[in-house]
N, C-alpha and C. Protein backbone atom coordinates (compact mmCIF):
# COMPACT_ATOMS: atom_id res chain seq x y z
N UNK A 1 1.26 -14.70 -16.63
CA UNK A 1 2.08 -14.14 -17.67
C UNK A 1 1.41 -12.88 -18.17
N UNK A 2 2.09 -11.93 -18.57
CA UNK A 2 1.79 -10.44 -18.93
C UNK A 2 2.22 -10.54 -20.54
N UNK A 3 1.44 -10.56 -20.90
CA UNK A 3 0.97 -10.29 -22.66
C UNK A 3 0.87 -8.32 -23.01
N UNK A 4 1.59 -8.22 -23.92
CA UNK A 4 1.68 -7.00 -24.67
C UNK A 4 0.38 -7.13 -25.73
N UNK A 5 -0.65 -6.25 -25.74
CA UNK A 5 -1.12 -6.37 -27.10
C UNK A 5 -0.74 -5.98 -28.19
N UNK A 6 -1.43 -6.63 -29.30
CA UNK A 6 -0.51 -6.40 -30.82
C UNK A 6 -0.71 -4.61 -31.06
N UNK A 7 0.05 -4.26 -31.33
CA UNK A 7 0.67 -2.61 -31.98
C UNK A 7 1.08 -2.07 -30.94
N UNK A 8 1.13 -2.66 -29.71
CA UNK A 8 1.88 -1.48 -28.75
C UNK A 8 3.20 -1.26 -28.50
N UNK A 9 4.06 -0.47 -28.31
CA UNK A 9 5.14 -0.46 -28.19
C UNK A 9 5.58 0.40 -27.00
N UNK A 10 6.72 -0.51 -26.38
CA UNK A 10 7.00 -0.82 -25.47
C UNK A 10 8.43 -0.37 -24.96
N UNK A 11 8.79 0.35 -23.73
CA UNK A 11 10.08 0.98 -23.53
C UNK A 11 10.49 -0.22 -22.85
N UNK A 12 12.05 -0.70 -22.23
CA UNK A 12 12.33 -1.47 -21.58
C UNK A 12 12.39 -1.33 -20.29
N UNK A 13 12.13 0.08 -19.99
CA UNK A 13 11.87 0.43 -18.74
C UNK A 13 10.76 0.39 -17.95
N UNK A 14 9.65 0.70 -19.15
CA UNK A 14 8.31 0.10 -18.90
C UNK A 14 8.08 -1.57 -18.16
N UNK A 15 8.55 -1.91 -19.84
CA UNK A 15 8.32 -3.57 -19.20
C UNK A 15 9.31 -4.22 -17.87
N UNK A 16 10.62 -3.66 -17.40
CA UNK A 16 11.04 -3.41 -16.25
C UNK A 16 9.91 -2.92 -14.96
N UNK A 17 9.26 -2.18 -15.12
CA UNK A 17 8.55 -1.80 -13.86
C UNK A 17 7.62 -2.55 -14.21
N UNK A 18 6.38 -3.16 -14.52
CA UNK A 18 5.71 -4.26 -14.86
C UNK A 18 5.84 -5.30 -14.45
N UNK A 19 6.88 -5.90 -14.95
CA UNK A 19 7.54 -6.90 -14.61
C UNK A 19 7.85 -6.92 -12.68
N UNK A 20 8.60 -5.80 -12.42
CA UNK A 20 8.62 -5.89 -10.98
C UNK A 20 7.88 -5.88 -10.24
N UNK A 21 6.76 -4.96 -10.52
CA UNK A 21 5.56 -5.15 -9.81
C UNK A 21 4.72 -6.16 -9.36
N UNK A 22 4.55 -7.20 -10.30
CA UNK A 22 4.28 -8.34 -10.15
C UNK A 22 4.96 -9.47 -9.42
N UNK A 23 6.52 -9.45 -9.70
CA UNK A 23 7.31 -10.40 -9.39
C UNK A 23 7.60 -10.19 -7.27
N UNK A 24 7.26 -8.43 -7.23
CA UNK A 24 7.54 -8.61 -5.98
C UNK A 24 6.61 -8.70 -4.81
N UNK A 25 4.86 -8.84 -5.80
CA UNK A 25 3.59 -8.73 -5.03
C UNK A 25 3.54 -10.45 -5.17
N UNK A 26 4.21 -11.35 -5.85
CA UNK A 26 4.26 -12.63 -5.89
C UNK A 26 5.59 -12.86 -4.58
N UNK A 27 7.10 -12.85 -4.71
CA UNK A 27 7.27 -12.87 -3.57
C UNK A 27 7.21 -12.40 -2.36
N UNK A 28 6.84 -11.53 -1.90
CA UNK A 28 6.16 -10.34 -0.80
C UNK A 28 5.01 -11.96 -0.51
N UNK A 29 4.06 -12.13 -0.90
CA UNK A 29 3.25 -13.24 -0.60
C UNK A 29 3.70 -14.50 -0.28
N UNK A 30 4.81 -15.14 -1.41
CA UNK A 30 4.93 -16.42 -1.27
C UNK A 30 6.18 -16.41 0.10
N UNK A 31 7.00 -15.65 0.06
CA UNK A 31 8.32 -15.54 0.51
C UNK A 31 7.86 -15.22 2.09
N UNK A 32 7.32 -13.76 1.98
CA UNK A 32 7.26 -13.17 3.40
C UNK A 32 5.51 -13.73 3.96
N UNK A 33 4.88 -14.32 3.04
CA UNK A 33 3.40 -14.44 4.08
C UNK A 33 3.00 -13.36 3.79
N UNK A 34 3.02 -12.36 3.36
CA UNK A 34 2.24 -11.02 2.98
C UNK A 34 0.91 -11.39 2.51
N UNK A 35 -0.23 -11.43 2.98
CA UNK A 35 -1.40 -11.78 2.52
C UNK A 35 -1.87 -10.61 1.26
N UNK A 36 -1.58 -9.61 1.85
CA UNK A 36 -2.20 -8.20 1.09
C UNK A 36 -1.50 -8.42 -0.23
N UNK A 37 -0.35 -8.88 -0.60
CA UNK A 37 -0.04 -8.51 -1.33
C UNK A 37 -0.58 -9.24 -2.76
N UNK A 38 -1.69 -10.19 -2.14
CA UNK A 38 -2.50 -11.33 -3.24
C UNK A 38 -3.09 -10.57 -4.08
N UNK A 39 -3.76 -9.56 -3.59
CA UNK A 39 -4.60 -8.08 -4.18
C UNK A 39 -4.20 -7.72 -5.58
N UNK A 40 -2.61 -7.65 -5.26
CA UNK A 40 -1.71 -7.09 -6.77
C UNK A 40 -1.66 -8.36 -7.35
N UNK A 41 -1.71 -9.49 -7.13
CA UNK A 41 -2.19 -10.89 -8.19
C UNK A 41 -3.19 -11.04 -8.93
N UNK A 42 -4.15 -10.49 -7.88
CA UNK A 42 -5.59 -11.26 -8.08
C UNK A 42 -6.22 -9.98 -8.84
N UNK A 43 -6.09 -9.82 -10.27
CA UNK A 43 -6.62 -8.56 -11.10
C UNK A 43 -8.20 -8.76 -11.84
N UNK A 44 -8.79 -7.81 -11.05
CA UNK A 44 -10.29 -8.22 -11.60
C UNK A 44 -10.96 -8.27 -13.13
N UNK A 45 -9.87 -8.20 -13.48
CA UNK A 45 -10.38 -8.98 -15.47
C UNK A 45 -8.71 -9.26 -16.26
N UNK A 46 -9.31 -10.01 -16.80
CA UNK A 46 -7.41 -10.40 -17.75
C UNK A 46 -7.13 -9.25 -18.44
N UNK A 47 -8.15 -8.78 -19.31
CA UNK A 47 -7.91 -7.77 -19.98
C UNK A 47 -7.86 -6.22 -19.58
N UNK A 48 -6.36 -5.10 -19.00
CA UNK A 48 -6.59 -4.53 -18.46
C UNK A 48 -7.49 -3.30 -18.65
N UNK A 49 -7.72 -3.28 -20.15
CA UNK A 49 -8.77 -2.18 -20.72
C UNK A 49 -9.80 -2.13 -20.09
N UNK A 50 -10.52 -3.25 -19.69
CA UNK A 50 -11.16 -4.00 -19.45
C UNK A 50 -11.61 -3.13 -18.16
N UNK A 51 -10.75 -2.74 -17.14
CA UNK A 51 -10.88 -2.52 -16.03
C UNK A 51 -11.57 -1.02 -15.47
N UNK A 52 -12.27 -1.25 -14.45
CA UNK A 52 -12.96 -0.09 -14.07
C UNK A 52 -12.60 0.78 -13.05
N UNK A 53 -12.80 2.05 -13.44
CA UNK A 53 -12.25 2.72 -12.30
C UNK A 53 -13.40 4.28 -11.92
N UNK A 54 -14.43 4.10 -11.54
CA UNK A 54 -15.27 5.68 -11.62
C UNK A 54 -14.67 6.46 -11.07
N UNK A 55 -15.19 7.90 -11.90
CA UNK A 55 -14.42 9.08 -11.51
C UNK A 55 -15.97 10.11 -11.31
N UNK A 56 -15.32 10.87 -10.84
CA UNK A 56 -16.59 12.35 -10.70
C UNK A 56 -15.84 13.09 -11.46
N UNK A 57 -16.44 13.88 -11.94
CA UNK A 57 -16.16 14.96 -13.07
C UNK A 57 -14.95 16.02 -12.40
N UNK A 58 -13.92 15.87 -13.40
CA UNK A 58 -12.42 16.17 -13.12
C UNK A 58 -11.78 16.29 -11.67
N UNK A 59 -12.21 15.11 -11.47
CA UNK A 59 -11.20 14.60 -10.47
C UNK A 59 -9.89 14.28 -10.85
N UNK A 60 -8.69 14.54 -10.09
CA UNK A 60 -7.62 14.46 -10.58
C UNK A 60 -6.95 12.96 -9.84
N UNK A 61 -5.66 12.54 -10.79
CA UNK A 61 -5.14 11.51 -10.19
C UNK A 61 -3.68 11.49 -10.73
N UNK A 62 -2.81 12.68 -10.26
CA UNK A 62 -1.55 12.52 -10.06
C UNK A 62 -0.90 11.69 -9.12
N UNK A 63 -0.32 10.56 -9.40
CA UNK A 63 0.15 10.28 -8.27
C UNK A 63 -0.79 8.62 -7.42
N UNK A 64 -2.13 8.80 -7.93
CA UNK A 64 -3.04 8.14 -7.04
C UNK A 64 -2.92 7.01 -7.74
N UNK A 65 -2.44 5.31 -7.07
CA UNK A 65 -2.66 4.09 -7.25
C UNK A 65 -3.66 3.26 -7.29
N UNK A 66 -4.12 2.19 -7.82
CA UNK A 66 -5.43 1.70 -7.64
C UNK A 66 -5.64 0.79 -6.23
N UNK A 67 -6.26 0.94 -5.21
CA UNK A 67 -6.32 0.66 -4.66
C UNK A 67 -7.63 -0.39 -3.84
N UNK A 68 -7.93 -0.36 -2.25
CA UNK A 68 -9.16 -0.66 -2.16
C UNK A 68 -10.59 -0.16 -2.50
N UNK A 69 -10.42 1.51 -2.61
CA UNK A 69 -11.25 2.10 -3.04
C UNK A 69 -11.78 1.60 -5.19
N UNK A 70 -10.57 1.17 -5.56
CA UNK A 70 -10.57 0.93 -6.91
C UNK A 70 -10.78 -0.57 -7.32
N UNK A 71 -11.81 -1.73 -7.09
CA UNK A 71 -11.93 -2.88 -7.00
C UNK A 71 -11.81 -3.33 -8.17
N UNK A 72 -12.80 -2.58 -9.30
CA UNK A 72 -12.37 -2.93 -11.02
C UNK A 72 -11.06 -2.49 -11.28
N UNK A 73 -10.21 -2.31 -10.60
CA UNK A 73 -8.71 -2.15 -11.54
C UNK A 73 -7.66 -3.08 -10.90
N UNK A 74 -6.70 -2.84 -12.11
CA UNK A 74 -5.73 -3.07 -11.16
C UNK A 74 -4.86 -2.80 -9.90
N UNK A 75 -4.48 -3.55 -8.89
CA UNK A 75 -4.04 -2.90 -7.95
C UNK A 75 -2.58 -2.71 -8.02
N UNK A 76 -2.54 -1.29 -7.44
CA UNK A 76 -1.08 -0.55 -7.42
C UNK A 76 -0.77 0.25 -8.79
N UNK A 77 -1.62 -0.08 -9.98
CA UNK A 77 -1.40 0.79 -11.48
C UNK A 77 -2.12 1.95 -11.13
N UNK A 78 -1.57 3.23 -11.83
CA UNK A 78 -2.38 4.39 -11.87
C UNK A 78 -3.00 4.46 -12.81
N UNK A 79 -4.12 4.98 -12.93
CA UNK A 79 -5.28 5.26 -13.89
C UNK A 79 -4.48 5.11 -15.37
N UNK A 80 -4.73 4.74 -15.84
CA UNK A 80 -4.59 4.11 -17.72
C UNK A 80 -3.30 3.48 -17.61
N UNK A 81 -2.66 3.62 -16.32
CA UNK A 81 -0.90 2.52 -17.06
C UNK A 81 -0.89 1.18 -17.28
N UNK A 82 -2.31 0.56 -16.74
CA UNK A 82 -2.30 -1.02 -17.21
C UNK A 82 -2.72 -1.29 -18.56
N UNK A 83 -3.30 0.50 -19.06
CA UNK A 83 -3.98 -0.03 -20.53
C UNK A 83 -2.73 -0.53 -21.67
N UNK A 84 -3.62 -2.03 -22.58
CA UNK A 84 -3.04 -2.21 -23.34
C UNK A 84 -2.09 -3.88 -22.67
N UNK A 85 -2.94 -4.30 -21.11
CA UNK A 85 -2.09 -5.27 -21.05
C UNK A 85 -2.97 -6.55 -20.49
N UNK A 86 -2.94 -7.83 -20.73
CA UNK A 86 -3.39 -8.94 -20.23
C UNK A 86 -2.69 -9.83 -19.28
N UNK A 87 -3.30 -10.04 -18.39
CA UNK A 87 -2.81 -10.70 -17.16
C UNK A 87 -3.39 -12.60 -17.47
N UNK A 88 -2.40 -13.45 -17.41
CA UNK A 88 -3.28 -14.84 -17.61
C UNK A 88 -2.55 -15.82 -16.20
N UNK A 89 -3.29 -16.33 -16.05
CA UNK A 89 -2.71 -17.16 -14.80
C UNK A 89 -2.73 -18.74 -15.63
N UNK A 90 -1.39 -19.68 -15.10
CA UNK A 90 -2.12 -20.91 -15.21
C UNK A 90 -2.10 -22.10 -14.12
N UNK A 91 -3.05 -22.86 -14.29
CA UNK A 91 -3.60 -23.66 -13.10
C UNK A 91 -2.47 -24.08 -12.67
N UNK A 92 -2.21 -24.23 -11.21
CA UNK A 92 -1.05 -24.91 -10.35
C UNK A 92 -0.96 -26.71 -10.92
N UNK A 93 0.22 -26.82 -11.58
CA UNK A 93 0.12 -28.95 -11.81
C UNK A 93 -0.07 -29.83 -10.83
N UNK A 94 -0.46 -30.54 -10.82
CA UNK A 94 -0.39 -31.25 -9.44
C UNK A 94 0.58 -32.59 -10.12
């Protein structure tokens, strides 16, 4: 589940692309067997502030996704669009 933190505000278009992103790196996996697409699940901290991304001095990133090169971030967000969001998983029931 994708948690908004408190004071942010939020377009519906935003939380539209968010929302999809997730929903289609979850079926892309479950649906088609897409292994890769576990990557965009599996986010290396809940908290996306949280997340790391090094840069060299003004390097630019129009355009550029987080990728394998980007292990502390999220994958597929561009530099700061995950800020401001928490990712929580919960355990499968048996």
């Amino acid at each position: 589940m994708v948690n908004f933190q408190d004071g942010e505000t939020w377009r519906s278009d935003r939380l539209n692309a968010i929302n999809q992103h997730f929903v289609t790196a979850f079926l892309d996996l479950n649906l088609k067997g897409d292994e890769g697409k576990r990557a965009y699940l599996n986010v290396p901290t809940v908290d996306s502030d949280q997340g790391e991304w090094p840069t060299s001095f003004a390097e630019q990133f129009n355009g550029t996704q987080a990728g394998p090169d980007q292990p502390g971030y999220w994958r597929g967000f561009q530099r700061r669009w995950a800020l401001g969001l928490e990712l929580h998983k919960a355990q499968p029931s048996r």
